[in-house]
C-alpha atoms as a PDB file:
ATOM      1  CA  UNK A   1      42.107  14.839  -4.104  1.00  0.00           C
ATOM      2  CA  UNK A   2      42.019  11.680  -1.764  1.00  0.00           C
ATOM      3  CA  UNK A   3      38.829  10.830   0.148  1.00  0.00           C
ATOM      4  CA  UNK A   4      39.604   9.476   3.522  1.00  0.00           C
ATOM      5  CA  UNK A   5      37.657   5.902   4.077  1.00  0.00           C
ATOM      6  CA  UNK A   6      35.208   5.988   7.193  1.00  0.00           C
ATOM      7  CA  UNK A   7      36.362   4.483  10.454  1.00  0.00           C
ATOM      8  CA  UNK A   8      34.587   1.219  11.327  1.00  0.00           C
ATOM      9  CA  UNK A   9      33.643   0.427  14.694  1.00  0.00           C
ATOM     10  CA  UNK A  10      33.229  -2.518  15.611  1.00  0.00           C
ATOM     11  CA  UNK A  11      31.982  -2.460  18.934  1.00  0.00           C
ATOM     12  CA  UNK A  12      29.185  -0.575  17.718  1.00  0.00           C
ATOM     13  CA  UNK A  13      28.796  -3.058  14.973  1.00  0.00           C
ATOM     14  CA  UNK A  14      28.910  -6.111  16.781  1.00  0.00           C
ATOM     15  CA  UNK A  15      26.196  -4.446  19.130  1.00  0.00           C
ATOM     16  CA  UNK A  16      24.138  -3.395  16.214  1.00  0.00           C
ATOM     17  CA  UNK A  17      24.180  -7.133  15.116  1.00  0.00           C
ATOM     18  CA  UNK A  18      23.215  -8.628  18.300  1.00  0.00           C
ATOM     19  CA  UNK A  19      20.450  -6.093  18.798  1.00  0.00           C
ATOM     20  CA  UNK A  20      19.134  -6.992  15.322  1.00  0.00           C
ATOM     21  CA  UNK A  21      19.621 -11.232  15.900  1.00  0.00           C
ATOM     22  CA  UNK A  22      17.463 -10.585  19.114  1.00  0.00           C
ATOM     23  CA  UNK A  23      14.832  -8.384  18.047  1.00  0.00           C
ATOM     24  CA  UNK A  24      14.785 -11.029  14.993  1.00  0.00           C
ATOM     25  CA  UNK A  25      14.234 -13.969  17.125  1.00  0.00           C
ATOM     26  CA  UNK A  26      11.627 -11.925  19.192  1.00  0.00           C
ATOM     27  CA  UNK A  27       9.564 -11.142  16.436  1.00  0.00           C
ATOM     28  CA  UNK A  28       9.603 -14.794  14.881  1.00  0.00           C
ATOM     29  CA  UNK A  29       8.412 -16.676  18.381  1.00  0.00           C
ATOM     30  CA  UNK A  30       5.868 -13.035  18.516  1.00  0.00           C
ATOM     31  CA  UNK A  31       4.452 -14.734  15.535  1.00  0.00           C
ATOM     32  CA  UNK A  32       4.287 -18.685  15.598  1.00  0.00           C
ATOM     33  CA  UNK A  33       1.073 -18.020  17.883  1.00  0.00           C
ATOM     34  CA  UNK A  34      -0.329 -16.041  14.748  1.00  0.00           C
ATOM     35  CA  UNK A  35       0.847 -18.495  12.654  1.00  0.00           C
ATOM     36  CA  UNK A  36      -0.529 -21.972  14.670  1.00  0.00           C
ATOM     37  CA  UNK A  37      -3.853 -20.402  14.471  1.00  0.00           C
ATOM     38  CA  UNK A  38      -4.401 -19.515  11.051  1.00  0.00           C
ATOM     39  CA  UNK A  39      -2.949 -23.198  10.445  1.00  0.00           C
ATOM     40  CA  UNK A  40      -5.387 -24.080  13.176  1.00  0.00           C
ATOM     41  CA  UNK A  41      -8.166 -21.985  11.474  1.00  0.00           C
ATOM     42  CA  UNK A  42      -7.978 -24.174   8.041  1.00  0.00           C
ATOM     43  CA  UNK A  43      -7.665 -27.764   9.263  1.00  0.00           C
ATOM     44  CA  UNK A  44     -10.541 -29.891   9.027  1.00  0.00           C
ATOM     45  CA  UNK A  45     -12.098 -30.654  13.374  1.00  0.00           C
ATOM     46  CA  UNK A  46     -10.756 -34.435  13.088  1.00  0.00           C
ATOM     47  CA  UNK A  47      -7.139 -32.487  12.688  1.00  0.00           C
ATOM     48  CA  UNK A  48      -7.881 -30.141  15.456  1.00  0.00           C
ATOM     49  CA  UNK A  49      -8.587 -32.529  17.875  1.00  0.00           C
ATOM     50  CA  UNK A  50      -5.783 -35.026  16.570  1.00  0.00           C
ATOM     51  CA  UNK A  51      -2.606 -35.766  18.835  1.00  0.00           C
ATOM     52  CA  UNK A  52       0.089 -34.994  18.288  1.00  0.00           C
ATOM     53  CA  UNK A  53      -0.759 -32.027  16.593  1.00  0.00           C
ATOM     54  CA  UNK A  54       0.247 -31.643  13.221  1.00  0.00           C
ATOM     55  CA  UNK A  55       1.534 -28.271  11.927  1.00  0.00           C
ATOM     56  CA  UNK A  56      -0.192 -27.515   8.789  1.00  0.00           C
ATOM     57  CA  UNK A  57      -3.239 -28.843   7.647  1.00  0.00           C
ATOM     58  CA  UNK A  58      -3.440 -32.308   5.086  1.00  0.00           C
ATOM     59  CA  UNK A  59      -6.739 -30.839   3.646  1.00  0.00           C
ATOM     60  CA  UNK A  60      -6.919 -27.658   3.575  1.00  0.00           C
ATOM     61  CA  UNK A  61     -10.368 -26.219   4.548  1.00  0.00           C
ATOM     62  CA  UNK A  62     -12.177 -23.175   5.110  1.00  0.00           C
ATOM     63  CA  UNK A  63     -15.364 -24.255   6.346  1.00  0.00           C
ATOM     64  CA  UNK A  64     -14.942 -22.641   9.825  1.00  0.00           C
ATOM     65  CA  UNK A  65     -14.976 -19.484   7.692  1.00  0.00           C
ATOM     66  CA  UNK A  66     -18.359 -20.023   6.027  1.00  0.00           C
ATOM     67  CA  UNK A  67     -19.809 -21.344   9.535  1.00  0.00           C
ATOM     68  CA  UNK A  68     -18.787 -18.042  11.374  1.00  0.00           C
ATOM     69  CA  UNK A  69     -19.896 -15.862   8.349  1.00  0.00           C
ATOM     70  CA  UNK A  70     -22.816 -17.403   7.478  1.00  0.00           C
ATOM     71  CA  UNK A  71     -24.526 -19.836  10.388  1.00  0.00           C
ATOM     72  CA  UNK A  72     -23.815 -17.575  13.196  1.00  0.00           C
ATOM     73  CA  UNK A  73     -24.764 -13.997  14.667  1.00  0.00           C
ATOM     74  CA  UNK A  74     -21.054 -12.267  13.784  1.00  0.00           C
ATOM     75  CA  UNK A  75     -20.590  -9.955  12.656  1.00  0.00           C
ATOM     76  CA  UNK A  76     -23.996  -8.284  14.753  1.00  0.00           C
END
């Protein structure tokens, strides 16, 4: 007994593809924002406030964690 191979379509695969390369590229620019600011959130304030900006962080800090747990009113 011969099995018969599936039919390809490929119009249906080439529109698969694009509809995967563009919800692809969506979610990737959906999450630089995300991404800037946790970079943002562990750089040092002299890197903040540098320009250009840099993209990730020489020293890595996470002292505007401990300030916003500890020296302010949050979570209350």
């Amino acid at each position: 007994m011969t099995e018969e191979r599936p039919v390809i379509c490929w119009d249906m695969v080439r529109r698969d593809l694009l509809t995967y390369i563009v919800l692809i590229t969506l979610v990737v620019f959906s999450l630089i924002p995300v991404f800037w600011g946790l970079a943002t959130s562990l750089k040092p304030l002299d890197e903040i406030n540098r320009y250009p900006p840099i993209l990730w962080p020489k020293a890595v800090t996470f002292d505007s964690y401990y300030k916003v747990l500890f020296y302010s009113n949050f979570p209350t």
